[in-house]
C-alpha atoms as a PDB file:
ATOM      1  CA  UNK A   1       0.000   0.000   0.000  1.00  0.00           C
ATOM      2  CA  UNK A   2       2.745   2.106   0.959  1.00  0.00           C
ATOM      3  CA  UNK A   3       4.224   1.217  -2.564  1.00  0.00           C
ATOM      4  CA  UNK A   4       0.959   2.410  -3.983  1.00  0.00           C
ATOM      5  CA  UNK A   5       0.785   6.003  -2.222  1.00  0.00           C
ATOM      6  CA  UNK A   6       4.520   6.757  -3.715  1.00  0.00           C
ATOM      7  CA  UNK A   7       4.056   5.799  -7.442  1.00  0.00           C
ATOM      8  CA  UNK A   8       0.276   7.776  -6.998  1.00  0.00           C
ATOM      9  CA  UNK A   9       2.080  10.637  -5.876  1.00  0.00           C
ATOM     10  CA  UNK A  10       4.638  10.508  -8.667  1.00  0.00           C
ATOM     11  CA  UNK A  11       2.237  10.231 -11.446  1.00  0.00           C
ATOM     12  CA  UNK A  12      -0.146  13.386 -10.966  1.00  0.00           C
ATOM     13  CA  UNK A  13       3.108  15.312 -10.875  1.00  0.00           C
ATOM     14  CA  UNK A  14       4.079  14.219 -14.279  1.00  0.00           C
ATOM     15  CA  UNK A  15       0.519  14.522 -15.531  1.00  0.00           C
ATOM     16  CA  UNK A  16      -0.015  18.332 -14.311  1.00  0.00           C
ATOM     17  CA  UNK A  17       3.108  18.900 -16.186  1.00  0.00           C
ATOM     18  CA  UNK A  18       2.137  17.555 -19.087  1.00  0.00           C
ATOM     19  CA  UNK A  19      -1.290  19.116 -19.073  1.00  0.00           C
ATOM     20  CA  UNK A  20       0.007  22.766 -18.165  1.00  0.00           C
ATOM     21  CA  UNK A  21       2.467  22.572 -21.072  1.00  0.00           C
ATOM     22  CA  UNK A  22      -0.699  21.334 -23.603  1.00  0.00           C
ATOM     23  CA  UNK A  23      -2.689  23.734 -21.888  1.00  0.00           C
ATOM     24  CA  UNK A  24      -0.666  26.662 -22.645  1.00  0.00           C
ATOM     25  CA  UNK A  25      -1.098  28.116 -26.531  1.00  0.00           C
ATOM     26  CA  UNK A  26       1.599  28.696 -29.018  1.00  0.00           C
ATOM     27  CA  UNK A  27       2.940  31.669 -29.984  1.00  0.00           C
ATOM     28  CA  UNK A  28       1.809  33.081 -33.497  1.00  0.00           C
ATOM     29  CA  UNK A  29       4.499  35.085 -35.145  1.00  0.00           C
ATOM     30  CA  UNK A  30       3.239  37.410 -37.862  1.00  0.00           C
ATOM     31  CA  UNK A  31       6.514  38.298 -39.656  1.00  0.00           C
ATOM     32  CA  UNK A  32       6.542  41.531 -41.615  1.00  0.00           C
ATOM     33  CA  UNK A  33       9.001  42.168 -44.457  1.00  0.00           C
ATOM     34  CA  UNK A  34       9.710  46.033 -44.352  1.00  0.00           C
ATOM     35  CA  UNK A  35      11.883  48.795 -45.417  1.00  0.00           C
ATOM     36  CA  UNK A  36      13.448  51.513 -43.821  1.00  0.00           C
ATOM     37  CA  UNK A  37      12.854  54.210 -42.027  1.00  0.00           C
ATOM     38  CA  UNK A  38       9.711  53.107 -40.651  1.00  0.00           C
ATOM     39  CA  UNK A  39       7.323  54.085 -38.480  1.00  0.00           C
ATOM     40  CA  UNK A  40       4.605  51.793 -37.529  1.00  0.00           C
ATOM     41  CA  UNK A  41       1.407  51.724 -35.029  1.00  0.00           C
ATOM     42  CA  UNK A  42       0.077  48.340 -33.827  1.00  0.00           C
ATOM     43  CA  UNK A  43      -1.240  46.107 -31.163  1.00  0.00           C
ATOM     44  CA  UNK A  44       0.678  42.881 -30.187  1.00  0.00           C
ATOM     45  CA  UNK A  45       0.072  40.264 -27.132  1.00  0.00           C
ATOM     46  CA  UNK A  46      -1.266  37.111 -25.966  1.00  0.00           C
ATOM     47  CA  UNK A  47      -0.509  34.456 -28.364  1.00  0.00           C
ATOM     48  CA  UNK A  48       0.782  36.804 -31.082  1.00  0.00           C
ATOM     49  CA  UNK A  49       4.763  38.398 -31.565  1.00  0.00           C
ATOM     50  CA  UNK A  50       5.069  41.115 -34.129  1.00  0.00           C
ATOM     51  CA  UNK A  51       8.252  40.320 -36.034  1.00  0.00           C
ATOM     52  CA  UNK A  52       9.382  43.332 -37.879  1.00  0.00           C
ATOM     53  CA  UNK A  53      12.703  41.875 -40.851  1.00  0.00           C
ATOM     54  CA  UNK A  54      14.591  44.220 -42.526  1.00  0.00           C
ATOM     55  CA  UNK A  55      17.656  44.470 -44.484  1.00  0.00           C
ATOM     56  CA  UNK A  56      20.886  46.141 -43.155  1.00  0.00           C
ATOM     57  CA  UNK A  57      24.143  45.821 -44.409  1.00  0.00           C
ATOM     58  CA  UNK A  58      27.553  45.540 -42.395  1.00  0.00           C
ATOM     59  CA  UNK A  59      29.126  48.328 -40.983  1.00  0.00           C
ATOM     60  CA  UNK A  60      25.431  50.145 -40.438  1.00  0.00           C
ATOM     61  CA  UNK A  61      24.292  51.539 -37.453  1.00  0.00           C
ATOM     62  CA  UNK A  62      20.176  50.103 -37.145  1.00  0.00           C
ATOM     63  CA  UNK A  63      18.105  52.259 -34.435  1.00  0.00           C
ATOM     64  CA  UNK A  64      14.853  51.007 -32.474  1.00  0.00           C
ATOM     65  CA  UNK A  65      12.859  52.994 -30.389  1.00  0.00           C
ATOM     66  CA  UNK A  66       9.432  51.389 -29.187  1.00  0.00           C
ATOM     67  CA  UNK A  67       7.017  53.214 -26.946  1.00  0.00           C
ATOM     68  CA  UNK A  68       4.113  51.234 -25.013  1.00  0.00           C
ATOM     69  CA  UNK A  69       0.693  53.141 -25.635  1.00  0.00           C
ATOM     70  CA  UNK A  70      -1.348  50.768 -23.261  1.00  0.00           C
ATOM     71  CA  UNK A  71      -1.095  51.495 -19.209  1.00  0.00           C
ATOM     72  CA  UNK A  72      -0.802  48.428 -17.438  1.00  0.00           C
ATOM     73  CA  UNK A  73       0.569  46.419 -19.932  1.00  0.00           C
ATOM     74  CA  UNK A  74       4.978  45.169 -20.578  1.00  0.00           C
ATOM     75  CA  UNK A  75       5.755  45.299 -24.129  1.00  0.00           C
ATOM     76  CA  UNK A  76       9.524  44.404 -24.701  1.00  0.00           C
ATOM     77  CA  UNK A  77      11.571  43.722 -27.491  1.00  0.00           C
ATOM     78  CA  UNK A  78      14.394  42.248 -28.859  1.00  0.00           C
ATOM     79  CA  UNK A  79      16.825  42.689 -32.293  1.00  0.00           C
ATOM     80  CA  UNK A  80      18.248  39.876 -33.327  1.00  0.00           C
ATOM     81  CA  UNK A  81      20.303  38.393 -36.725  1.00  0.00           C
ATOM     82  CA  UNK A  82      17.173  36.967 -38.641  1.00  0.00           C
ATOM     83  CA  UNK A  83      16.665  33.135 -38.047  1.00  0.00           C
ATOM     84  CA  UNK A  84      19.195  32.947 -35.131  1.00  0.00           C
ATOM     85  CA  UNK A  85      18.975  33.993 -31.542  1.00  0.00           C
ATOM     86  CA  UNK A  86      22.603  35.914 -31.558  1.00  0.00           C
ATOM     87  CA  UNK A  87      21.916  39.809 -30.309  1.00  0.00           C
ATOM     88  CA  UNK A  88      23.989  42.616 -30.841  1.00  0.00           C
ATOM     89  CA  UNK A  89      24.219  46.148 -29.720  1.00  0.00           C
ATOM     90  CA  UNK A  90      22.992  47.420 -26.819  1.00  0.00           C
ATOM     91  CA  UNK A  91      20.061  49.010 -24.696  1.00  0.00           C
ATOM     92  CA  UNK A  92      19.773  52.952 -24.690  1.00  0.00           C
ATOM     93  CA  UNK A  93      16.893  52.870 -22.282  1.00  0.00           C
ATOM     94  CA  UNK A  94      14.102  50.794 -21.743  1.00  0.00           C
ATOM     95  CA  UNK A  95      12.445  51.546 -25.321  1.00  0.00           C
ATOM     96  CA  UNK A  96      15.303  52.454 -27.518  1.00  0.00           C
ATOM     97  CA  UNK A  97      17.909  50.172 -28.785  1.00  0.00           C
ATOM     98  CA  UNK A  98      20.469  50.432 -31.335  1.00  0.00           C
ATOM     99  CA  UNK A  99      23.479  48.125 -32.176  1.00  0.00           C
ATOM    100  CA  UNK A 100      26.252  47.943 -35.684  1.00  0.00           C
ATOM    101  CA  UNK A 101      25.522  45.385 -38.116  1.00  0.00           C
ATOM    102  CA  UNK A 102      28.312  42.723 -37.828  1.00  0.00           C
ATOM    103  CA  UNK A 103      27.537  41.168 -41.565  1.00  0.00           C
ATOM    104  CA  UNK A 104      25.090  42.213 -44.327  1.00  0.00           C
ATOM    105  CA  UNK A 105      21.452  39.992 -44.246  1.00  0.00           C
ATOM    106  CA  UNK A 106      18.609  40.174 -42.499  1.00  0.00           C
ATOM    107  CA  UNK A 107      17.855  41.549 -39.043  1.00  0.00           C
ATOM    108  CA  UNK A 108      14.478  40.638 -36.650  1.00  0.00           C
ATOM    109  CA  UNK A 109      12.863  43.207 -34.266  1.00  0.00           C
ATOM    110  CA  UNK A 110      10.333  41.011 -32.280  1.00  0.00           C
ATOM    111  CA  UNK A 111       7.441  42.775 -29.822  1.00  0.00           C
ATOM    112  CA  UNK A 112       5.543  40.766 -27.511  1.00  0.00           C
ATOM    113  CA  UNK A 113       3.132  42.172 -24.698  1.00  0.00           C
ATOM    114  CA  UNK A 114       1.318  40.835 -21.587  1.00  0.00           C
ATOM    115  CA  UNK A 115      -1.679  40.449 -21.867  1.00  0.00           C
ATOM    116  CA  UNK A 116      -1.554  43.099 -24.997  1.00  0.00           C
ATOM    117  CA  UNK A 117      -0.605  46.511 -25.742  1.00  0.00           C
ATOM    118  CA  UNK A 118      -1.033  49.173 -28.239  1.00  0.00           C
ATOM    119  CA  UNK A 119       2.895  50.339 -29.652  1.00  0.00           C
ATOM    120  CA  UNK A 120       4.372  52.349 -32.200  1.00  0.00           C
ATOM    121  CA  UNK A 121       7.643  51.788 -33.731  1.00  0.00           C
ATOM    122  CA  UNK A 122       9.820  53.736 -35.035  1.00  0.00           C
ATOM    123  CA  UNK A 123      13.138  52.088 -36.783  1.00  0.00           C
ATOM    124  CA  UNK A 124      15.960  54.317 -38.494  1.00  0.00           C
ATOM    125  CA  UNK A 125      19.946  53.435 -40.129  1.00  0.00           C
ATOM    126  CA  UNK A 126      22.457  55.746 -39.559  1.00  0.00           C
ATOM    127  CA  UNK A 127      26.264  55.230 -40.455  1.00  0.00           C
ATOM    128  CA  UNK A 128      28.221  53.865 -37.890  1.00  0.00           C
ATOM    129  CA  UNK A 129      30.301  56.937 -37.285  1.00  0.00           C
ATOM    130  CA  UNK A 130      26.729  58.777 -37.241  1.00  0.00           C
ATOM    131  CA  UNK A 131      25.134  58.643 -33.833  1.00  0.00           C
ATOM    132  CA  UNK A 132      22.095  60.152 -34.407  1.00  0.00           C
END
């Protein structure tokens, strides 16, 4: 009986597991081709990542600055090469970022929100030696 108890025990642990993870939904990621500068308005959250992919080539200097229009709400991003997780550059502030290309391709700017939020984006390229 003892026996019993233990293995009973072990099993709705591995079950609630497995049910949270099925229970939670996957992410949607609606991926956006664009062109720069741009300058967009949107709303992003819950199961949904905006994914923002644009072109930059080595050597120039690619500027993010995203502003949360929805109070109690945390909209973050990231910038990352396309199809990879590697980062580069670095944090101005909570909304801006802005990093050097280290090769020419393509370059992701993902927004996600909990539970949603209204943003607007604004993405630039300067020259390196520019820093504005």
């Amino acid at each position: 009986m003892v026996m019993k108890r233990a293995c009973a025990a072990s099993v709705p642990t591995s079950c609630t597991a497995t049910l949270a993870a099925q229970d939670e939904p996957l992410a949607t990621k609606r991926v956006h081709h664009v062109t720069l500068p741009l300058r967009v308005s949107n709303t992003v959250g819950g199961t949904y990542v905006d994914s923002y992919v644009v072109r930059v080539k080595k050597g120039q200097k690619l500027h993010v600055h995203v502003e949360n229009q929805t109070e109690h709400s945390k909209l973050s991003f990231d910038t990352v090469l396309a199809e990879t997780e590697k980062r580069f550059g670095r944090d101005l502030s909570e909304n801006s970022w802005s990093g050097v290309a280290p090769r020419t391709g393509d370059y992701e700017i993902r927004l996600i929100a909990f539970p949603a939020a209204r943003y607007s984006l604004l993405v630039h390229l300067t020259r390196d030696c520019d820093d504005s």
